[in-house]
C-alpha atoms as a PDB file:
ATOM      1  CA  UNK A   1       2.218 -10.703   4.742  1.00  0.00           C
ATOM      2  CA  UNK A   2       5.366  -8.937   3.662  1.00  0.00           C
ATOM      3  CA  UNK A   3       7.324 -11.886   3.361  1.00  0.00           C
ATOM      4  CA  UNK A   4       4.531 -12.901   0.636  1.00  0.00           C
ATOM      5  CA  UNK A   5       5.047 -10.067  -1.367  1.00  0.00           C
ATOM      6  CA  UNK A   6       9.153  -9.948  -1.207  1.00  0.00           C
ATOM      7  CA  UNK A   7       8.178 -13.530  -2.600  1.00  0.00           C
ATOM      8  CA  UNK A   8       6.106 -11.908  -4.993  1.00  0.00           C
ATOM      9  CA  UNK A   9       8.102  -9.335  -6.035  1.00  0.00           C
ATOM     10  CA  UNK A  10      11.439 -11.941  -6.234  1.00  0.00           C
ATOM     11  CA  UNK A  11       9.679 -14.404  -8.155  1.00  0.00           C
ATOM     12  CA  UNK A  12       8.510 -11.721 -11.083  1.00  0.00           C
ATOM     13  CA  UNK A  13      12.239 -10.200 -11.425  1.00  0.00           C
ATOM     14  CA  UNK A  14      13.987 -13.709 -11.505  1.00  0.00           C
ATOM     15  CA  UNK A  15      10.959 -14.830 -14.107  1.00  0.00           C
ATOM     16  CA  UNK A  16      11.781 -11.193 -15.809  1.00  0.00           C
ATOM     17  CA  UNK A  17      15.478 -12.562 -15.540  1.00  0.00           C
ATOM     18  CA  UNK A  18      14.730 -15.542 -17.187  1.00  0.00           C
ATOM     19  CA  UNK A  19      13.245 -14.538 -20.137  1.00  0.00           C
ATOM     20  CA  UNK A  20      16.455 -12.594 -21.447  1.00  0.00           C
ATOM     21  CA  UNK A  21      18.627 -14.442 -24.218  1.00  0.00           C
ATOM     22  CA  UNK A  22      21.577 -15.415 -22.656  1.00  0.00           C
ATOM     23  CA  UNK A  23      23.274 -12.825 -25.416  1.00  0.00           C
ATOM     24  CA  UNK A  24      21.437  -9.709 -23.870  1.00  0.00           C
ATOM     25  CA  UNK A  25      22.236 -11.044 -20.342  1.00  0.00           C
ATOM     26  CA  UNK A  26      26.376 -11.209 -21.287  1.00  0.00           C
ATOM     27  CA  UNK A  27      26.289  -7.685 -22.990  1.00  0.00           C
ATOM     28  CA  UNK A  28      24.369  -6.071 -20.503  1.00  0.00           C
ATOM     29  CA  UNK A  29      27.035  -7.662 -17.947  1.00  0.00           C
ATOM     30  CA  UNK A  30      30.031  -6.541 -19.860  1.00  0.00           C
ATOM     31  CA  UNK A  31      28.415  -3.236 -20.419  1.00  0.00           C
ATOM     32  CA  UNK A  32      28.229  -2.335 -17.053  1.00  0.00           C
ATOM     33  CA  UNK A  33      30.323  -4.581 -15.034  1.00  0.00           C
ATOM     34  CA  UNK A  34      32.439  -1.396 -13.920  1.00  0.00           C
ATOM     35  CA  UNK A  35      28.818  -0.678 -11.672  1.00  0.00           C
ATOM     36  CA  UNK A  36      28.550  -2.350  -8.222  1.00  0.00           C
ATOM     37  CA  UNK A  37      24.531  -1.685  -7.865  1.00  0.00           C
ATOM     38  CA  UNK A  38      23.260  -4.333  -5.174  1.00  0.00           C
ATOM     39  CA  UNK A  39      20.384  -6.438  -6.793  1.00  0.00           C
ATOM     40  CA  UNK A  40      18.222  -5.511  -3.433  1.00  0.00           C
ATOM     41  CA  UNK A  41      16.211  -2.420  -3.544  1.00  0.00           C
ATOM     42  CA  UNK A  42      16.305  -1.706  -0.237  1.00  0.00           C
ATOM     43  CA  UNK A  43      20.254  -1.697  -0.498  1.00  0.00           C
ATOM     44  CA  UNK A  44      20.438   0.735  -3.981  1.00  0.00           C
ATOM     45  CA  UNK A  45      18.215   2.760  -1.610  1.00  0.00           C
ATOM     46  CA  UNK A  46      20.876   2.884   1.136  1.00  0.00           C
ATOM     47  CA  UNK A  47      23.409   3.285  -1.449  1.00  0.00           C
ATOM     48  CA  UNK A  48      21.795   6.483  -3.055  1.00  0.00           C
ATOM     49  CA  UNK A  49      21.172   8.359   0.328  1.00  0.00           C
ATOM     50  CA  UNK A  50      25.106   7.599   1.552  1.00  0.00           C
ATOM     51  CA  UNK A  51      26.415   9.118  -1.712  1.00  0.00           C
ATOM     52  CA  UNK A  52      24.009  12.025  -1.532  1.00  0.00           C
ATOM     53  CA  UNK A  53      24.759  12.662   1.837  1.00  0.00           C
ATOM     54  CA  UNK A  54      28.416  12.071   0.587  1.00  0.00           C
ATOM     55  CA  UNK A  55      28.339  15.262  -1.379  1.00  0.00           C
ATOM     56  CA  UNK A  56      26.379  17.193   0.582  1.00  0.00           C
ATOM     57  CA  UNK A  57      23.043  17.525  -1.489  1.00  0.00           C
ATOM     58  CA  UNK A  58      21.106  15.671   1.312  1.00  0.00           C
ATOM     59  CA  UNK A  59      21.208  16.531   5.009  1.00  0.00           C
ATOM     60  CA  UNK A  60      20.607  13.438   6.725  1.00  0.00           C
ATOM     61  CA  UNK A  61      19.144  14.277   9.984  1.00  0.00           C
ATOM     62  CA  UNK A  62      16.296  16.204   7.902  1.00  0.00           C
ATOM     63  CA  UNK A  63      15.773  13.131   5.327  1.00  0.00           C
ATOM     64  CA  UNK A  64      15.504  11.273   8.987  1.00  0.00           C
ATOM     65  CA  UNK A  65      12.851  13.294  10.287  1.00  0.00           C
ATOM     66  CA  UNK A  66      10.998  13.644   7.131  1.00  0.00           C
ATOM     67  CA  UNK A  67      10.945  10.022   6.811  1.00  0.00           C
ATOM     68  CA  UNK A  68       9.794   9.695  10.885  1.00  0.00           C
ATOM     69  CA  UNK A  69       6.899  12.087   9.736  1.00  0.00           C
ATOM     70  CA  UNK A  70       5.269   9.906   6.822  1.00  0.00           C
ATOM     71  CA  UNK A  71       5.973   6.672   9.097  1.00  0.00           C
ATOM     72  CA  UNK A  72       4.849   8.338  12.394  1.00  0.00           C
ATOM     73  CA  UNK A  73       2.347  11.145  11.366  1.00  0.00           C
ATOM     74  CA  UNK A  74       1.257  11.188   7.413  1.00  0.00           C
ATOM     75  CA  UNK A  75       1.052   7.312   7.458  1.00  0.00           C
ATOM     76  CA  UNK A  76      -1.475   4.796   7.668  1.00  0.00           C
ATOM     77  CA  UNK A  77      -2.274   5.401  11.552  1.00  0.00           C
ATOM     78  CA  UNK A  78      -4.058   8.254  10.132  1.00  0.00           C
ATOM     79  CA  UNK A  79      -5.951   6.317   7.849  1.00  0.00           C
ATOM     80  CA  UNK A  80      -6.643   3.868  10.324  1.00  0.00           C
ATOM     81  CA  UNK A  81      -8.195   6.459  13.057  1.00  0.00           C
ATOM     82  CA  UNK A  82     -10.510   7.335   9.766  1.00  0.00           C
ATOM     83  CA  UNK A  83     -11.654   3.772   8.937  1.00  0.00           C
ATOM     84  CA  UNK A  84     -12.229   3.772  13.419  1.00  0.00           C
ATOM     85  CA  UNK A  85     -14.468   6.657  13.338  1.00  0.00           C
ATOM     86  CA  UNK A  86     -16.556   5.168  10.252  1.00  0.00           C
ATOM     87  CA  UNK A  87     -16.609   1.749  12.004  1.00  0.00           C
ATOM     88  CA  UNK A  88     -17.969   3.881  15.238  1.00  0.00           C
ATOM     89  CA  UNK A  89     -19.692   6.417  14.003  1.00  0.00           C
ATOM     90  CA  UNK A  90     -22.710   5.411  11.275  1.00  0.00           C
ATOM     91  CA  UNK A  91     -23.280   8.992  10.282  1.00  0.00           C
ATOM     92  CA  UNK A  92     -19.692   9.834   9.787  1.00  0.00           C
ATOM     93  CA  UNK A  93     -19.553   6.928   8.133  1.00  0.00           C
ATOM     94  CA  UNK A  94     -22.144   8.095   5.552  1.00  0.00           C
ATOM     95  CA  UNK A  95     -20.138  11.205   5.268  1.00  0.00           C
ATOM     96  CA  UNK A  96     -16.711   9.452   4.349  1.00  0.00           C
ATOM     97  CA  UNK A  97     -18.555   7.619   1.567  1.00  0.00           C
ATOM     98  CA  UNK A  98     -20.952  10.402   0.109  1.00  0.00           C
ATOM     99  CA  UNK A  99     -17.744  13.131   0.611  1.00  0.00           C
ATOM    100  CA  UNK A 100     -14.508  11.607   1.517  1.00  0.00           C
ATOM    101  CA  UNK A 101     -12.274  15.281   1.310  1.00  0.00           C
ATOM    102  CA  UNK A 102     -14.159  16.550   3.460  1.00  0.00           C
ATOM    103  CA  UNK A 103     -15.219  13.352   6.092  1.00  0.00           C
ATOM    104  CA  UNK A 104     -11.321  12.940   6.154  1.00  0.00           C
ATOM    105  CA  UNK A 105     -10.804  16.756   6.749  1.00  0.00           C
ATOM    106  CA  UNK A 106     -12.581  16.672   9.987  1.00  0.00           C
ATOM    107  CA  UNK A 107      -9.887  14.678  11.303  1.00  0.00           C
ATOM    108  CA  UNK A 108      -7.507  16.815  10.723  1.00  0.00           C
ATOM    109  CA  UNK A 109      -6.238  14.775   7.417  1.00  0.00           C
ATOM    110  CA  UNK A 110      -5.339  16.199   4.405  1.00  0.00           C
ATOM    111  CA  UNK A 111      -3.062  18.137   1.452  1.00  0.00           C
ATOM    112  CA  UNK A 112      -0.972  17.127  -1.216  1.00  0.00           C
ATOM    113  CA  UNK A 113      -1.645  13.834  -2.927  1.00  0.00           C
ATOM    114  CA  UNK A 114      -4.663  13.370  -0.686  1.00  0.00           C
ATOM    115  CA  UNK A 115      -7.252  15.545  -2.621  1.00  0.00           C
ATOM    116  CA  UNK A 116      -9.971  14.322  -4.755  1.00  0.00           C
ATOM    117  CA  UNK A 117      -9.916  11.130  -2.310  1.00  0.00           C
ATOM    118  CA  UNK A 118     -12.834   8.315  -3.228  1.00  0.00           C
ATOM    119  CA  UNK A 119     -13.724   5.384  -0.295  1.00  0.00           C
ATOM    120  CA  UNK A 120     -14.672   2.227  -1.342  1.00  0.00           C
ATOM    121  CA  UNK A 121     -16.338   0.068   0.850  1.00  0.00           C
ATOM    122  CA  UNK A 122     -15.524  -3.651   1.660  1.00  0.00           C
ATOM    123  CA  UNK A 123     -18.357  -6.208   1.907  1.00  0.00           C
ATOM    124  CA  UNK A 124     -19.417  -9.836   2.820  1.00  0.00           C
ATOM    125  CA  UNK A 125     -20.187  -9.803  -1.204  1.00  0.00           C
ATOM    126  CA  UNK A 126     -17.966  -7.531  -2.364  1.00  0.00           C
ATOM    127  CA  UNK A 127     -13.720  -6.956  -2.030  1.00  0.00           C
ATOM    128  CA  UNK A 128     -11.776  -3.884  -3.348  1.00  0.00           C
ATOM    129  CA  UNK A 129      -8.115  -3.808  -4.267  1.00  0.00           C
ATOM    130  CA  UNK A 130      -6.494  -0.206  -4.699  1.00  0.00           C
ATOM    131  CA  UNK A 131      -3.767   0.103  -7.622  1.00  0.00           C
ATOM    132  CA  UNK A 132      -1.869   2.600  -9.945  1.00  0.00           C
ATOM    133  CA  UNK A 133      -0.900   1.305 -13.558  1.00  0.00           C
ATOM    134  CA  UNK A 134       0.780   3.707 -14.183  1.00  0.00           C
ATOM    135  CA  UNK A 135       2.747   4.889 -11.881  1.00  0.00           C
ATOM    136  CA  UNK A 136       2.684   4.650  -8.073  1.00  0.00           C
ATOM    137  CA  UNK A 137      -0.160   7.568  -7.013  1.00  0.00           C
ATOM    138  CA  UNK A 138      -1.135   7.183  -3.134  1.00  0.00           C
ATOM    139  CA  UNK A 139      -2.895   8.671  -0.913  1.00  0.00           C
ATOM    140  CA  UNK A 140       0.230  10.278   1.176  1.00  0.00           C
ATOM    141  CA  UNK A 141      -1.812  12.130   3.840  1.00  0.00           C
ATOM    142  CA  UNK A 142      -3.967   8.881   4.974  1.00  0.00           C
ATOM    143  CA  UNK A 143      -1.335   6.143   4.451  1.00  0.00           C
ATOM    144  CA  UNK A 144       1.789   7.618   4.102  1.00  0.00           C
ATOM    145  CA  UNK A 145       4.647   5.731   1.773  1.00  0.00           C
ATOM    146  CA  UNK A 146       3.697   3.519  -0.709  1.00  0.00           C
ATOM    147  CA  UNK A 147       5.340  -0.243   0.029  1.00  0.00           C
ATOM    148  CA  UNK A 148       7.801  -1.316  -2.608  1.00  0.00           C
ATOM    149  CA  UNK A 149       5.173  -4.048  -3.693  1.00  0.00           C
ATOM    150  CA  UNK A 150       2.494  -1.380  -4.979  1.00  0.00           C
ATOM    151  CA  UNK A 151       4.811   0.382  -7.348  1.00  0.00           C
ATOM    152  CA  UNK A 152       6.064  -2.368  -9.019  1.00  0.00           C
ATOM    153  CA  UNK A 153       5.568  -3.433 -12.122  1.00  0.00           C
ATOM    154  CA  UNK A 154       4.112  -6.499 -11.803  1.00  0.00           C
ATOM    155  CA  UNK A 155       1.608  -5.357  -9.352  1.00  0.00           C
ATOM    156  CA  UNK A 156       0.338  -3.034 -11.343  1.00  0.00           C
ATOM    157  CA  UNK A 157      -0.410  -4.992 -13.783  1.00  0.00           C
ATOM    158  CA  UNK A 158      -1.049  -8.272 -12.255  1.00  0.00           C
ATOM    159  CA  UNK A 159      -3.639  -6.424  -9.967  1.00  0.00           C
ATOM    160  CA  UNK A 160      -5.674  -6.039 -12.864  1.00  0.00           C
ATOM    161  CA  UNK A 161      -5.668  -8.904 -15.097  1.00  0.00           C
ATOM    162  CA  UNK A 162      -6.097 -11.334 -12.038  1.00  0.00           C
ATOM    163  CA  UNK A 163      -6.642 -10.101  -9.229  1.00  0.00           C
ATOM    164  CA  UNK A 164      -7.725 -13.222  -7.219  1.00  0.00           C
ATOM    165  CA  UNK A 165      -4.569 -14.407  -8.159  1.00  0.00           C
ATOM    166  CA  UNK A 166      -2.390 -11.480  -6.584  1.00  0.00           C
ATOM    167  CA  UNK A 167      -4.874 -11.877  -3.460  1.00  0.00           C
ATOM    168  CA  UNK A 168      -4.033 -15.708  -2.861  1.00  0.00           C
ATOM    169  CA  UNK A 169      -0.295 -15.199  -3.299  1.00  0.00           C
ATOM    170  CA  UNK A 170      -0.781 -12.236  -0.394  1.00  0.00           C
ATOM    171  CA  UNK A 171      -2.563 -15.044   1.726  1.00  0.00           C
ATOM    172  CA  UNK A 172      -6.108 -13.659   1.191  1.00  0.00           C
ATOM    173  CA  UNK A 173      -8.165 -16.530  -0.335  1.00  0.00           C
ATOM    174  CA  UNK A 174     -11.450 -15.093  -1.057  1.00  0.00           C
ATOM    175  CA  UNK A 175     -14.728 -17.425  -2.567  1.00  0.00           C
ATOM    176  CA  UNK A 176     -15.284 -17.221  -6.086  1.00  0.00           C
ATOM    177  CA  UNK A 177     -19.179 -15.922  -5.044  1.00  0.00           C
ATOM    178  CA  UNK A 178     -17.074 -12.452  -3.918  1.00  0.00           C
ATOM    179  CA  UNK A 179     -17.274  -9.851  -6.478  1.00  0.00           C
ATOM    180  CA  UNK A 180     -13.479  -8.056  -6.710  1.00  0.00           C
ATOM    181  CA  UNK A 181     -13.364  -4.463  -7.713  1.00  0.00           C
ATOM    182  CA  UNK A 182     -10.050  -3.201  -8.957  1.00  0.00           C
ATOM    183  CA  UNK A 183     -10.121   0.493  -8.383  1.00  0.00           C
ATOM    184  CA  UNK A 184      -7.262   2.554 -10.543  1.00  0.00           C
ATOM    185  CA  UNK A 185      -5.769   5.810  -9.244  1.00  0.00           C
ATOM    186  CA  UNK A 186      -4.516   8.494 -11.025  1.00  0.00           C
ATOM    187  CA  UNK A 187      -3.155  12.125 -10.148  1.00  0.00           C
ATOM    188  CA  UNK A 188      -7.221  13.205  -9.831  1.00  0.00           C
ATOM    189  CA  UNK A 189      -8.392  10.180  -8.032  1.00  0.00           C
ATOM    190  CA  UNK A 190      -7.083   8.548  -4.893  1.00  0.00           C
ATOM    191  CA  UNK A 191      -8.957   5.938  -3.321  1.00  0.00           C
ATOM    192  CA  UNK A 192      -8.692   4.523   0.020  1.00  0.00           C
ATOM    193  CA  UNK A 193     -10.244   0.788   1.139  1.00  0.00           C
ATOM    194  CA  UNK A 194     -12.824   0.682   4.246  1.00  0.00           C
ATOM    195  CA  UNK A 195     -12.539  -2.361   5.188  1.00  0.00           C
ATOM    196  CA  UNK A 196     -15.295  -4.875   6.614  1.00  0.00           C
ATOM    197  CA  UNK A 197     -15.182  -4.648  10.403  1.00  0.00           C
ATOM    198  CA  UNK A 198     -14.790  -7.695  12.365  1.00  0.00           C
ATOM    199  CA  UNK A 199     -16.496  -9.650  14.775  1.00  0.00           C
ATOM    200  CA  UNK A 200     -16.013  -9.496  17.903  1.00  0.00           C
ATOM    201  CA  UNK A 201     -15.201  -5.920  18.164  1.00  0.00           C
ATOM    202  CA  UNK A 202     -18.248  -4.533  19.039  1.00  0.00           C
ATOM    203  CA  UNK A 203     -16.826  -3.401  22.962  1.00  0.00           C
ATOM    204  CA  UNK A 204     -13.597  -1.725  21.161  1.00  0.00           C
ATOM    205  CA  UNK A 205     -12.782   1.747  21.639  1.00  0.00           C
ATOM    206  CA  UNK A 206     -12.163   3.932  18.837  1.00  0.00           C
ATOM    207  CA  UNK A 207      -8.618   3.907  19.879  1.00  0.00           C
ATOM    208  CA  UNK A 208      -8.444   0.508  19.811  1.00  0.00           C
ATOM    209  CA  UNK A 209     -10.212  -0.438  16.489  1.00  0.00           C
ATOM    210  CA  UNK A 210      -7.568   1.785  15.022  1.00  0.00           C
ATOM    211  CA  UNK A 211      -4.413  -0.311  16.759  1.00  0.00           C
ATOM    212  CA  UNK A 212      -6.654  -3.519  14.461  1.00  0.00           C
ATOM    213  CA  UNK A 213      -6.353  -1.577  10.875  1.00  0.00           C
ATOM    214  CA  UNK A 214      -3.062  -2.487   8.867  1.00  0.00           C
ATOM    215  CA  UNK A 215      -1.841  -0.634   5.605  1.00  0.00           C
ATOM    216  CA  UNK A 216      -2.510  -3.166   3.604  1.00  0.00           C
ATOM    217  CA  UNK A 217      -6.242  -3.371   4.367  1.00  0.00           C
ATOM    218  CA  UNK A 218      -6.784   0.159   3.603  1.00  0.00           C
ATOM    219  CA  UNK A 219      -5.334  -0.766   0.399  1.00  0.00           C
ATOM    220  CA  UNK A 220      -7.256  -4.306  -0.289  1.00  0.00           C
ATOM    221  CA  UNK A 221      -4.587  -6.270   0.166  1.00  0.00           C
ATOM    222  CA  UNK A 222      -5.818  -7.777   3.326  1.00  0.00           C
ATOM    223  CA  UNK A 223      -8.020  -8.225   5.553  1.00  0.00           C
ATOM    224  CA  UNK A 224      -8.414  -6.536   9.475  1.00  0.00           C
ATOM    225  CA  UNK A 225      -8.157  -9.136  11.561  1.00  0.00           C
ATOM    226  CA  UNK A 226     -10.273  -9.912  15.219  1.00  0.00           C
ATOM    227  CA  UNK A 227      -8.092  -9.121  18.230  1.00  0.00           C
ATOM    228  CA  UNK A 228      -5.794 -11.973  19.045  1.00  0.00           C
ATOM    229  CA  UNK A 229      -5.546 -13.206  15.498  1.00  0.00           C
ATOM    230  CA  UNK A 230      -2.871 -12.237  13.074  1.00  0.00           C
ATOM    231  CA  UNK A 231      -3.035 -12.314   9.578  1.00  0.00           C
ATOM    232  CA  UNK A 232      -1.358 -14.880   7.333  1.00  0.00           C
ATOM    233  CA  UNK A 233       1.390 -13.967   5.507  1.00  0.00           C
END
């Protein structure tokens, strides 16, 4: 599925391109063609740390392990071991939905940008999708780093005015009889997806339900997938 939404993302800045007068295009072009800012995100990203690091504002071994810690302990394996548990557990399950700060907590989950959390849950007859409009809030302590996808533009607004629409160009075609909720956070309110469980599961560990979860289902963007099947991107 991340090819999909580098597609996605692509298509809406070329389309964005587009729709500039050929005028605007040439002055912003002579205005700034002293800059050398790669079009890529990923590379302006690069670009920014090797200056920083450059002038000695950014120690790189300690941006390397605080990036190791959202990927490899405040990232979405957490959040997956806490969608586990509800799949496994009925009562915690209960818990998570009536008091999600506190259901999460018990795992050992929580802090900054992860207070005031809400669960949503997903159903045969009903699909959630998670966004921000206006800015890019997360839950940090559950799933870590927001993708690239989630804080842009149109994402956060595409999300909202058609949803189904974002969800097919992910590779999640869902029947028109589904009800989609689109679920807004804010600075107060983070929400987190629990997605449907699926069949076939039933003799999983905890342990391995988790390994099932991605990001992106936690987020609505997907769907968890039965062992042995991958899904489409």
């Amino acid at each position: 599925m991340t090819t999909t939404r580098r597609d996605f993302l692509t298509a809406s800045v070329t389309a964005a391109a587009a729709a500039m007068s050929p005028d605007v295009s040439h002055a912003h072009e002579h205005d700034h063609q002293h800059q050398a800012v790669p079009s890529d995100p990923t590379l302006r990203v690069k670009a920014l740390e090797s200056l920083l690091v450059e002038k000695g504002l950014v120690d790189r071994a300690a941006l390397d392990a605080l990036i190791d810690a959202y990927e490899h302990k405040i990232g979405p394996r957490n959040g997956a071991r806490v969608v586990a548990r509800a799949w496994a557990d009925s009562a915690y399950k209960q818990r998570l939905l009536s008091n999600a700060d506190a259901a999460i907590a018990e795992l050992g989950y929580g802090g900054m940008q992860g207070e005031h959390m809400v669960v949503v849950e997903n159903s045969s007859k009903v699909h959630n999708l998670v966004v921000c409009t206006l800015c890019s809030c997360y839950p940090r302590p559950v799933l870590g780093l927001p993708p690239l996808w989630y804080k842009s533009a149109p994402y956060r607004s595409r999300a909202v005015i058609d949803p189904r629409g974002v969800l097919r160009e992910f590779g999640l075609e869902l029947p028109e009889t589904m009800e989609v909720r689109v679920w807004d956070s804010t600075a107060e309110v983070r929400y987190l997806v629990l997605p449907e469980r699926p069949p076939g599961t039933e003799h999983l560990s905890e342990e391995e339900l988790a390994a099932l979860i991605t990001r992106d289902s936690m987020v609505g963007g997907g769907k968890v997938m039965p062992p042995g099947q991958v899904a489409r991107s």
